[in-house]
C-alpha atoms as a PDB file:
ATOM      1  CA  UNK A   1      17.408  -3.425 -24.998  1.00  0.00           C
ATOM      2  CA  UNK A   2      15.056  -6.424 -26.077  1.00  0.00           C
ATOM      3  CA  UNK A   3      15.101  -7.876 -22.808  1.00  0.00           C
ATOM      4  CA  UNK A   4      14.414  -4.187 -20.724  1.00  0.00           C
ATOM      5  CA  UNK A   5      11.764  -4.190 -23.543  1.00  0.00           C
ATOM      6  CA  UNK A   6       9.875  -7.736 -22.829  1.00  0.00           C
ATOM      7  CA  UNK A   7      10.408  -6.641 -18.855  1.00  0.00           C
ATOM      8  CA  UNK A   8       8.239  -3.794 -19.553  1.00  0.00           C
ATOM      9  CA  UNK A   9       5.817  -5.348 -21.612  1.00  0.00           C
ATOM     10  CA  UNK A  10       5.512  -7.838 -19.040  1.00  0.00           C
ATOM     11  CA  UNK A  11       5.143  -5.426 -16.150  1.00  0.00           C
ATOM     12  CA  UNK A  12       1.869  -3.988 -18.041  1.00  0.00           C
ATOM     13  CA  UNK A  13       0.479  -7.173 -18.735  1.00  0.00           C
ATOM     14  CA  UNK A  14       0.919  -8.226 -15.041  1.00  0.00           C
ATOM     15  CA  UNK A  15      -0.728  -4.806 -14.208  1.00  0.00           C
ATOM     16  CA  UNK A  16      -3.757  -5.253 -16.781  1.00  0.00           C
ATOM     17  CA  UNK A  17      -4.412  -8.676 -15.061  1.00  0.00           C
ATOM     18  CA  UNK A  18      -4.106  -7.565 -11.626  1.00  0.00           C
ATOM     19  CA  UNK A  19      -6.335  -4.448 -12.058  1.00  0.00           C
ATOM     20  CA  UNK A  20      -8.896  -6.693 -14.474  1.00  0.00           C
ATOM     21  CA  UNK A  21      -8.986  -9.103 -11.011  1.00  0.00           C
ATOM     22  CA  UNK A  22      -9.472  -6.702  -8.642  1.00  0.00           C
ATOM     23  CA  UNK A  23     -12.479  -4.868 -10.781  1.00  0.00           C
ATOM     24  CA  UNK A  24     -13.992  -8.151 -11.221  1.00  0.00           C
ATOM     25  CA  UNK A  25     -13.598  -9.730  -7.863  1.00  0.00           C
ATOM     26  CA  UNK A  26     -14.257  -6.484  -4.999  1.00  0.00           C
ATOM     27  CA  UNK A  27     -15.719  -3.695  -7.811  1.00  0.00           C
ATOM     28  CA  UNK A  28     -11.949  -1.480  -7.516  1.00  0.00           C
ATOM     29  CA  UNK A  29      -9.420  -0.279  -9.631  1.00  0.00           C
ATOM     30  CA  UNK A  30      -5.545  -1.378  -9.022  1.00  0.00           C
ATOM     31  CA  UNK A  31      -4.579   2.555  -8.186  1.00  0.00           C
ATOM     32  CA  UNK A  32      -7.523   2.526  -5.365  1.00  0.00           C
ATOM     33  CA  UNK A  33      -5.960  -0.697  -3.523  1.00  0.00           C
ATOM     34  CA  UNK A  34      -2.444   0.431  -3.724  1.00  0.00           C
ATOM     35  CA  UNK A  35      -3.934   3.481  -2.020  1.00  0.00           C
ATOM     36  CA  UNK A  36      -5.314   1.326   0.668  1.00  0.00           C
ATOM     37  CA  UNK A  37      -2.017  -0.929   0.912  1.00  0.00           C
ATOM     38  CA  UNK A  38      -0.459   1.883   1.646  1.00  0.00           C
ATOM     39  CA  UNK A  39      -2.619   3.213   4.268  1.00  0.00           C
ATOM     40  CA  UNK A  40      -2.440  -0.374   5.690  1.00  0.00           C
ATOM     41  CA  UNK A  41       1.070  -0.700   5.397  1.00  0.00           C
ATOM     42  CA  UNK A  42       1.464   2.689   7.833  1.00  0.00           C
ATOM     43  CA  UNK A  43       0.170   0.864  10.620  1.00  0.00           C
ATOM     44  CA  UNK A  44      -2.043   3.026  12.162  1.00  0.00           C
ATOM     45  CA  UNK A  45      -3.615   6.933  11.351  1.00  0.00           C
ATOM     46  CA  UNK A  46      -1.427   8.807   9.231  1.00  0.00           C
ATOM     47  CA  UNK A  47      -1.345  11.871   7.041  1.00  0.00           C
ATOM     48  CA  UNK A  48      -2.050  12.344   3.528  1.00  0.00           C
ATOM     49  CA  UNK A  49       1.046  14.020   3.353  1.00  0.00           C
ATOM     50  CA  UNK A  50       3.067  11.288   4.769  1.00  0.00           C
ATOM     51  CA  UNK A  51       1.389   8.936   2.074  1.00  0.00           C
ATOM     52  CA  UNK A  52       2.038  10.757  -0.672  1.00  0.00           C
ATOM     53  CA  UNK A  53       5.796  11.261   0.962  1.00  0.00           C
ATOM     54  CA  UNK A  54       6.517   7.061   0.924  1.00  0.00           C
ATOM     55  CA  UNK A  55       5.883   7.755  -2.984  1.00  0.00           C
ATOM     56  CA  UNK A  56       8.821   9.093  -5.391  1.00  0.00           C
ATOM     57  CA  UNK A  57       6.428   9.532  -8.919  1.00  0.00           C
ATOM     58  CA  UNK A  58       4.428  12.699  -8.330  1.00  0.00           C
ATOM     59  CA  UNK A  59       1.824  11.706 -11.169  1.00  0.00           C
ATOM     60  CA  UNK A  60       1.201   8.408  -8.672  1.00  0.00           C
ATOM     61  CA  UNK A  61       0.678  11.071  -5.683  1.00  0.00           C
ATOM     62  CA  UNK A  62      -1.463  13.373  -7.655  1.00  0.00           C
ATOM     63  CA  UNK A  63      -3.551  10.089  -8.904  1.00  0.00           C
ATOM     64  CA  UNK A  64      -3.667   8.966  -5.150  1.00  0.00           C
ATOM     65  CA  UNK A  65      -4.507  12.188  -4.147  1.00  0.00           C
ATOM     66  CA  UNK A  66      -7.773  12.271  -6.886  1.00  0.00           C
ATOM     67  CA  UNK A  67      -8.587   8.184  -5.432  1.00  0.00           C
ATOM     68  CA  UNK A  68      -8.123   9.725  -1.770  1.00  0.00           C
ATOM     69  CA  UNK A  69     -10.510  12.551  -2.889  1.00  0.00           C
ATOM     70  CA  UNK A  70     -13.044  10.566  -4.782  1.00  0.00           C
ATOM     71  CA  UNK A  71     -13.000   7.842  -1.756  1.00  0.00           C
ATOM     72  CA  UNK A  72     -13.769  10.242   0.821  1.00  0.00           C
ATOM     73  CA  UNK A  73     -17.172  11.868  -1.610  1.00  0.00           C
ATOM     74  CA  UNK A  74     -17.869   8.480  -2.689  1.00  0.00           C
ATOM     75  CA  UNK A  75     -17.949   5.721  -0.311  1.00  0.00           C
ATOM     76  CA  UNK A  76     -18.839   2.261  -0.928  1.00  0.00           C
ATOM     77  CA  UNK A  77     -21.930   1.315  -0.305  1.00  0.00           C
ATOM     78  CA  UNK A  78     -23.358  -2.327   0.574  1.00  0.00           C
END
Protein backbone atom coordinates (compact mmCIF):
# COMPACT_ATOMS: atom_id res chain seq x y z
CA UNK A 1 0.00 0.00 0.00
CA UNK A 2 2.99 2.51 0.66
CA UNK A 3 4.23 2.19 -2.68
CA UNK A 4 0.40 2.60 -4.57
CA UNK A 5 0.51 5.50 -2.01
CA UNK A 6 3.94 7.39 -3.13
CA UNK A 7 2.61 6.47 -6.96
CA UNK A 8 -0.25 8.63 -6.27
CA UNK A 9 1.37 11.27 -4.55
CA UNK A 10 3.68 11.38 -7.30
CA UNK A 11 1.07 11.43 -10.05
CA UNK A 12 -0.33 14.83 -8.37
CA UNK A 13 2.85 16.35 -8.02
CA UNK A 14 3.68 15.59 -11.72
CA UNK A 15 0.16 17.08 -12.47
CA UNK A 16 0.69 20.34 -10.22
CA UNK A 17 3.97 20.91 -12.22
CA UNK A 18 2.65 20.26 -15.53
CA UNK A 19 -0.49 22.45 -15.10
CA UNK A 20 1.83 25.27 -13.08
CA UNK A 21 4.01 25.10 -16.69
CA UNK A 22 1.44 25.30 -18.93
CA UNK A 23 -0.33 28.46 -16.96
CA UNK A 24 2.93 30.08 -16.88
CA UNK A 25 4.30 29.41 -20.28
CA UNK A 26 0.86 29.72 -22.97
CA UNK A 27 -1.79 31.38 -20.13
CA UNK A 28 -3.91 27.55 -19.93
CA UNK A 29 -4.90 25.20 -17.51
CA UNK A 30 -3.73 21.31 -17.84
CA UNK A 31 -7.68 20.18 -18.32
CA UNK A 32 -7.91 22.85 -21.39
CA UNK A 33 -4.77 21.20 -23.29
CA UNK A 34 -5.78 17.69 -22.70
CA UNK A 35 -8.98 18.94 -24.32
CA UNK A 36 -7.04 20.12 -27.26
CA UNK A 37 -4.71 16.86 -27.36
CA UNK A 38 -7.52 15.18 -27.75
CA UNK A 39 -9.08 17.06 -30.47
CA UNK A 40 -5.59 16.83 -32.10
CA UNK A 41 -5.14 13.37 -31.51
CA UNK A 42 -8.67 12.67 -33.67
CA UNK A 43 -7.06 13.74 -36.68
CA UNK A 44 -9.38 15.75 -38.27
CA UNK A 45 -13.27 17.30 -37.35
CA UNK A 46 -14.94 15.28 -34.92
CA UNK A 47 -17.86 15.33 -32.53
CA UNK A 48 -18.12 16.35 -29.07
CA UNK A 49 -19.69 13.25 -28.50
CA UNK A 50 -17.00 11.17 -29.91
CA UNK A 51 -14.53 13.14 -27.54
CA UNK A 52 -16.15 12.71 -24.63
CA UNK A 53 -16.65 8.80 -25.88
CA UNK A 54 -12.44 8.19 -26.05
CA UNK A 55 -12.90 9.17 -22.18
CA UNK A 56 -13.99 6.44 -19.43
CA UNK A 57 -14.27 9.14 -16.12
CA UNK A 58 -17.53 11.00 -16.67
CA UNK A 59 -16.43 13.88 -14.16
CA UNK A 60 -13.32 14.34 -16.92
CA UNK A 61 -16.18 14.52 -19.76
CA UNK A 62 -18.41 16.79 -17.84
CA UNK A 63 -15.12 19.05 -17.01
CA UNK A 64 -14.24 18.85 -20.82
CA UNK A 65 -17.54 19.52 -21.68
CA UNK A 66 -17.54 23.02 -19.25
CA UNK A 67 -13.58 23.79 -21.05
CA UNK A 68 -15.34 22.95 -24.54
CA UNK A 69 -18.16 25.36 -23.46
CA UNK A 70 -16.13 28.11 -21.94
CA UNK A 71 -13.61 27.85 -25.13
CA UNK A 72 -16.19 28.32 -27.60
CA UNK A 73 -17.75 31.89 -25.38
CA UNK A 74 -14.32 32.76 -24.60
CA UNK A 75 -11.73 32.68 -27.16
CA UNK A 76 -8.26 33.71 -26.85
CA UNK A 77 -7.45 36.75 -27.82
CA UNK A 78 -3.91 38.17 -29.07
Amino acid sequence: MRAWGAFLRAHADLVGQMDATLRARVCIPLQWYDVLAQIAAAGGPTTMRELFASRMDDREADVRLDILRRLRRDPVQD
